[in-house]
Every structure is written in structure tokens, then in C-alpha cells.
C-alpha atoms as a PDB file:
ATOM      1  CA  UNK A   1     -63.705 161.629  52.993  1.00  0.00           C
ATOM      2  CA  UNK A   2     -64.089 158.254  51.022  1.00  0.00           C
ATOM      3  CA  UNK A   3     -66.885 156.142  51.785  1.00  0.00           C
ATOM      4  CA  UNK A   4     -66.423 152.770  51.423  1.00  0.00           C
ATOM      5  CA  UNK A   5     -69.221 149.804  50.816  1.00  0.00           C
ATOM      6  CA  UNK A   6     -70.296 147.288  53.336  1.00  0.00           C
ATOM      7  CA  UNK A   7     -68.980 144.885  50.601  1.00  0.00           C
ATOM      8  CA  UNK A   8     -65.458 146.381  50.268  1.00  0.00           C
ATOM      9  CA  UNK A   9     -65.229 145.870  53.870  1.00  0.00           C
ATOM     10  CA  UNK A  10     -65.868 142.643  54.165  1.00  0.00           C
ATOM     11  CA  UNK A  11     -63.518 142.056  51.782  1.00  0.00           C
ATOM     12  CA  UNK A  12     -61.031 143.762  52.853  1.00  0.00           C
ATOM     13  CA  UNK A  13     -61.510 142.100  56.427  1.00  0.00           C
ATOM     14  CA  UNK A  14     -62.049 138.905  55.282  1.00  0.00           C
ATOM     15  CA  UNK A  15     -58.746 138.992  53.741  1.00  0.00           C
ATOM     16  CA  UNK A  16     -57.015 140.740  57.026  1.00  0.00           C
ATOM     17  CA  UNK A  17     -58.591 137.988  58.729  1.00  0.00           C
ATOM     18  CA  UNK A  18     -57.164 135.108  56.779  1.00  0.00           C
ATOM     19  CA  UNK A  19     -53.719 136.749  56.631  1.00  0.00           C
ATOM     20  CA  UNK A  20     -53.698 137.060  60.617  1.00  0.00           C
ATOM     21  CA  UNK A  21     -55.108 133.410  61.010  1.00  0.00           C
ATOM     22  CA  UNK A  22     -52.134 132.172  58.321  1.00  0.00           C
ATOM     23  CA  UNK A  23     -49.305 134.230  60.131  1.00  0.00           C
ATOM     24  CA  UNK A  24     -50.165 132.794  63.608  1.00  0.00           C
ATOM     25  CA  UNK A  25     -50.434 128.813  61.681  1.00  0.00           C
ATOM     26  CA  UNK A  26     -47.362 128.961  59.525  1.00  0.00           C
ATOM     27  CA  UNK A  27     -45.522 132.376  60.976  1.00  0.00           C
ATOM     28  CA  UNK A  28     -42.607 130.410  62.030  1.00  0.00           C
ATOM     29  CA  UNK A  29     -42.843 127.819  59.345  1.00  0.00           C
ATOM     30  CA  UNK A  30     -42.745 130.546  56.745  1.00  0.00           C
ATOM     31  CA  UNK A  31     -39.767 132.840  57.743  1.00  0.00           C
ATOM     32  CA  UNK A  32     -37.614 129.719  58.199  1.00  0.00           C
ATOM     33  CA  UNK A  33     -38.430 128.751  54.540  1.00  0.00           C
ATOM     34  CA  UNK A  34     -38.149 132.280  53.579  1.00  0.00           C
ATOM     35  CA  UNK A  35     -34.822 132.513  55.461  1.00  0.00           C
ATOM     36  CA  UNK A  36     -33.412 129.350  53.132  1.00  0.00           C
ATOM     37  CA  UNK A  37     -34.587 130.022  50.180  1.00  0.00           C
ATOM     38  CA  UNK A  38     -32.447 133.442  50.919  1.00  0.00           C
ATOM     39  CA  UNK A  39     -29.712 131.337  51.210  1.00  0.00           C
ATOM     40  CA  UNK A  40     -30.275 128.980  48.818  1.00  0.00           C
ATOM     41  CA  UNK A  41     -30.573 132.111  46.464  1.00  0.00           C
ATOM     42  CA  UNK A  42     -27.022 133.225  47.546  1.00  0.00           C
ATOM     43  CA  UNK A  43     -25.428 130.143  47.346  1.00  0.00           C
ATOM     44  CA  UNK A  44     -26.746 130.230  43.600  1.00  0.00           C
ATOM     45  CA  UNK A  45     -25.569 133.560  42.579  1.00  0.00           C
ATOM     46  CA  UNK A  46     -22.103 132.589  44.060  1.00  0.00           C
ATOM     47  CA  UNK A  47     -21.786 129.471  42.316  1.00  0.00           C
ATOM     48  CA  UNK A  48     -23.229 131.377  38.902  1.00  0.00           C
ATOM     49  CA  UNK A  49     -20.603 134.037  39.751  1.00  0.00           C
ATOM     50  CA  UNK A  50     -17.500 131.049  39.974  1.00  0.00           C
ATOM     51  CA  UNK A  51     -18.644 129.714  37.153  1.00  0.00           C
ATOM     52  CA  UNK A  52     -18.707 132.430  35.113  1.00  0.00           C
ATOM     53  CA  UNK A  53     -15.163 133.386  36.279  1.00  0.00           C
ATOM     54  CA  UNK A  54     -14.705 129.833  35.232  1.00  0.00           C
ATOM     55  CA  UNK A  55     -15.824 130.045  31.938  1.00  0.00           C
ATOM     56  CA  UNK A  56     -13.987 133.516  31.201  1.00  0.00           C
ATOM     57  CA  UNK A  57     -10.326 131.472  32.292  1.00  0.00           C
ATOM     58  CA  UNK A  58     -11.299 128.382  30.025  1.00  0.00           C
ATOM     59  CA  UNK A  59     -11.853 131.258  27.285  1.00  0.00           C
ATOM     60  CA  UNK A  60      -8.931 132.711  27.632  1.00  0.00           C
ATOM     61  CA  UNK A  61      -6.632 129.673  27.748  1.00  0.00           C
ATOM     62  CA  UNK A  62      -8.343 128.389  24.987  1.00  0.00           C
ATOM     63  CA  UNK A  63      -7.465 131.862  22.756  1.00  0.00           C
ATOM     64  CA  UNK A  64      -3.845 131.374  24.174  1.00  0.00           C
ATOM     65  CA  UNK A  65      -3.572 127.796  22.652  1.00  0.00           C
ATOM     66  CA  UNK A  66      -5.233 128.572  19.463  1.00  0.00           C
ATOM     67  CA  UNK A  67      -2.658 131.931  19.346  1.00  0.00           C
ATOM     68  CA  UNK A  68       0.354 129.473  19.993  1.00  0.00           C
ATOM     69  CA  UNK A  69      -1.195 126.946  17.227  1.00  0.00           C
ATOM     70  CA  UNK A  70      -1.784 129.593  14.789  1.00  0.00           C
ATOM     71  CA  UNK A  71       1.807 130.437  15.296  1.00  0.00           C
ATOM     72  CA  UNK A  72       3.660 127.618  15.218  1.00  0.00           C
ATOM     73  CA  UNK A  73       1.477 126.207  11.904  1.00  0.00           C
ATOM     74  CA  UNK A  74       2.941 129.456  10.474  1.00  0.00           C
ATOM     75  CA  UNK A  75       5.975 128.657  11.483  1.00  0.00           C
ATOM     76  CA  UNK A  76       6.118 125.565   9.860  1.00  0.00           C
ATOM     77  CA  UNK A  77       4.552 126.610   6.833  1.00  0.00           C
ATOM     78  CA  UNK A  78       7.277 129.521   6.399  1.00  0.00           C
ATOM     79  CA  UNK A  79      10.148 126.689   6.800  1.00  0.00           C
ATOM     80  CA  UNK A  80       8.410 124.274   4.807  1.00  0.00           C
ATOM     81  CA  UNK A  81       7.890 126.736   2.075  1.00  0.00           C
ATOM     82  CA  UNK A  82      11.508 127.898   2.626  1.00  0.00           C
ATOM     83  CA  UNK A  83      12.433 124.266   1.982  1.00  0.00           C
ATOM     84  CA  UNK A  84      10.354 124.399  -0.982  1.00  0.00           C
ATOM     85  CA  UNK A  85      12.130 126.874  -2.398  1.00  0.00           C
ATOM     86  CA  UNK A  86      15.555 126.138  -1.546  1.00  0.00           C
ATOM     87  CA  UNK A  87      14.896 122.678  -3.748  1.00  0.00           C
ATOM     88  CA  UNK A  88      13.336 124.687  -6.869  1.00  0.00           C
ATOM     89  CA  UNK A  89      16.475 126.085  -6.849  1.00  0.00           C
ATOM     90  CA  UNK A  90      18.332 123.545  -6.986  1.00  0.00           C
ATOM     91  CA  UNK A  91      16.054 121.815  -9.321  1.00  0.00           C
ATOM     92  CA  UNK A  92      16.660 125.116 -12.165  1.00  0.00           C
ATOM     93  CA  UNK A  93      20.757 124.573 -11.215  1.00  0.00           C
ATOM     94  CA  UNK A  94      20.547 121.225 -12.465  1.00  0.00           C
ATOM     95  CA  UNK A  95      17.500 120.488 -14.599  1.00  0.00           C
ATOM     96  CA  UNK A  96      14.424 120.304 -13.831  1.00  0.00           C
ATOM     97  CA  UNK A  97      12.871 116.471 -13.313  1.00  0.00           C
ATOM     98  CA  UNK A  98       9.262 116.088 -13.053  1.00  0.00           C
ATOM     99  CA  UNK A  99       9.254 113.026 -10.950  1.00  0.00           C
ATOM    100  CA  UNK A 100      11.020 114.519  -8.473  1.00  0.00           C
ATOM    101  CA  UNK A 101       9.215 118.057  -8.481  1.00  0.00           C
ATOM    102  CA  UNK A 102       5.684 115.757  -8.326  1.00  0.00           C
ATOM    103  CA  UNK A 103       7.557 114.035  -5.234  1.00  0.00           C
ATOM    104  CA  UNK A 104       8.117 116.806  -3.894  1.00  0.00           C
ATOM    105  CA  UNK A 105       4.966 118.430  -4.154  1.00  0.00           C
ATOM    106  CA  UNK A 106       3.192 115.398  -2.387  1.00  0.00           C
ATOM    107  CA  UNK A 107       5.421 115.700   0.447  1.00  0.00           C
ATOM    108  CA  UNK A 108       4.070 119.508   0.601  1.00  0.00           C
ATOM    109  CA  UNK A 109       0.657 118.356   0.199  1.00  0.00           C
ATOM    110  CA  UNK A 110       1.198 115.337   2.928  1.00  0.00           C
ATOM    111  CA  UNK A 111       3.025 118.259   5.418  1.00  0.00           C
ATOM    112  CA  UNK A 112       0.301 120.760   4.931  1.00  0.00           C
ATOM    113  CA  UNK A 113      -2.834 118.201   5.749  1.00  0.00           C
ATOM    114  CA  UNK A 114      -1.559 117.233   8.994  1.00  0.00           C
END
């Protein structure tokens, strides 16, 4: 069997003491805090919870409309480029003229920056 020193005791009674003397002064005082901040600690982790569902829609509506850009720039840029084409042609059937080829190229230029 452990023996223990008169100081130990003390100290360890001292401190049993104070803990009984703050339960009976703030007892009721404390488990009603304790009993909100519970809640309040819920209520967080919900909200965190909604917002993170939150953030994972935005995401993924934000991937959709950046899909559907991507697409329809492509889009244009295949027509535009089809277009392109189409008037080379016709430029080599009939000769080609630099002002108009230059003209043309702006407009390409001009379609593609906005």
C-alpha cells in the first residue's frame, strides 16, 4: 500500500474542497451554460454542414457553365473557321486580293477577342 504525504493530502483536499464549494455556487449556473454552448455547438456544425453542401452546388453549377461556355466558344470557333475557309476558297477561285484577305482577317481577330 501507497503512502501518501501530509502535503499531497492537503492538496488533494484542498482542491476537493474548492470543487465541492464551486459546484454548490455555480452548479446550476454551469450546466445551463454547458447545456448552450452544446447547442450553440450543434447549431454550428449544422450551419458548417449547409454550407458546405452549399458550396459543393455553387461548384458544380459553376463547372456546368464553364462546360457549356467552353462548348459553345468551340462552337463558334469551328463555324467561324469554317467561314474562314469557305472565303479562302473563294478568294483562290477568283484571285486572291490582299485588302480583302487583311479584312477579313481583322474580322477573325475582332470575333475571336470577344
Amino acid at each position: 500500500m501507497e503512502e501518501t504525504t501530509p502535503v499531497e493530502n492537503g492538496i488533494v483536499d484542498a482542491s476537493s474542497k474548492i470543487e465541492t464549494i464551486k459546484n454548490l455556487i455555480f452548479g446550476e449556473n454551469i450546466k445551463a451554460y454547458d447545456s448552450e454552448f452544446e447547442t450553440l455547438k450543434k447549431d454550428l456544425e449544422t450551419k458548417r454542414e449547409e454550407l458546405k453542401s452549399y458550396i459543393e452546388e455553387v461548384h458544380q453549377e459553376l463547372n456546368a457553365l464553364v462546360d457549356n461556355l467552353s462548348t459553345d466558344l468551340n462552337i463558334r470557333l469551328t463555324a467561324l473557321e469554317d467561314k474562314f475557309n469557305d472565303r479562302a476558297d473563294e478568294l483562290d477561285e477568283v484571285k486572291v486580293d490582299r485588302s480583302l484577305l487583311g479584312d477579313l482577317l481583322v474580322k477573325m481577330g475582332e470575333n475571336i477577342r470577344k
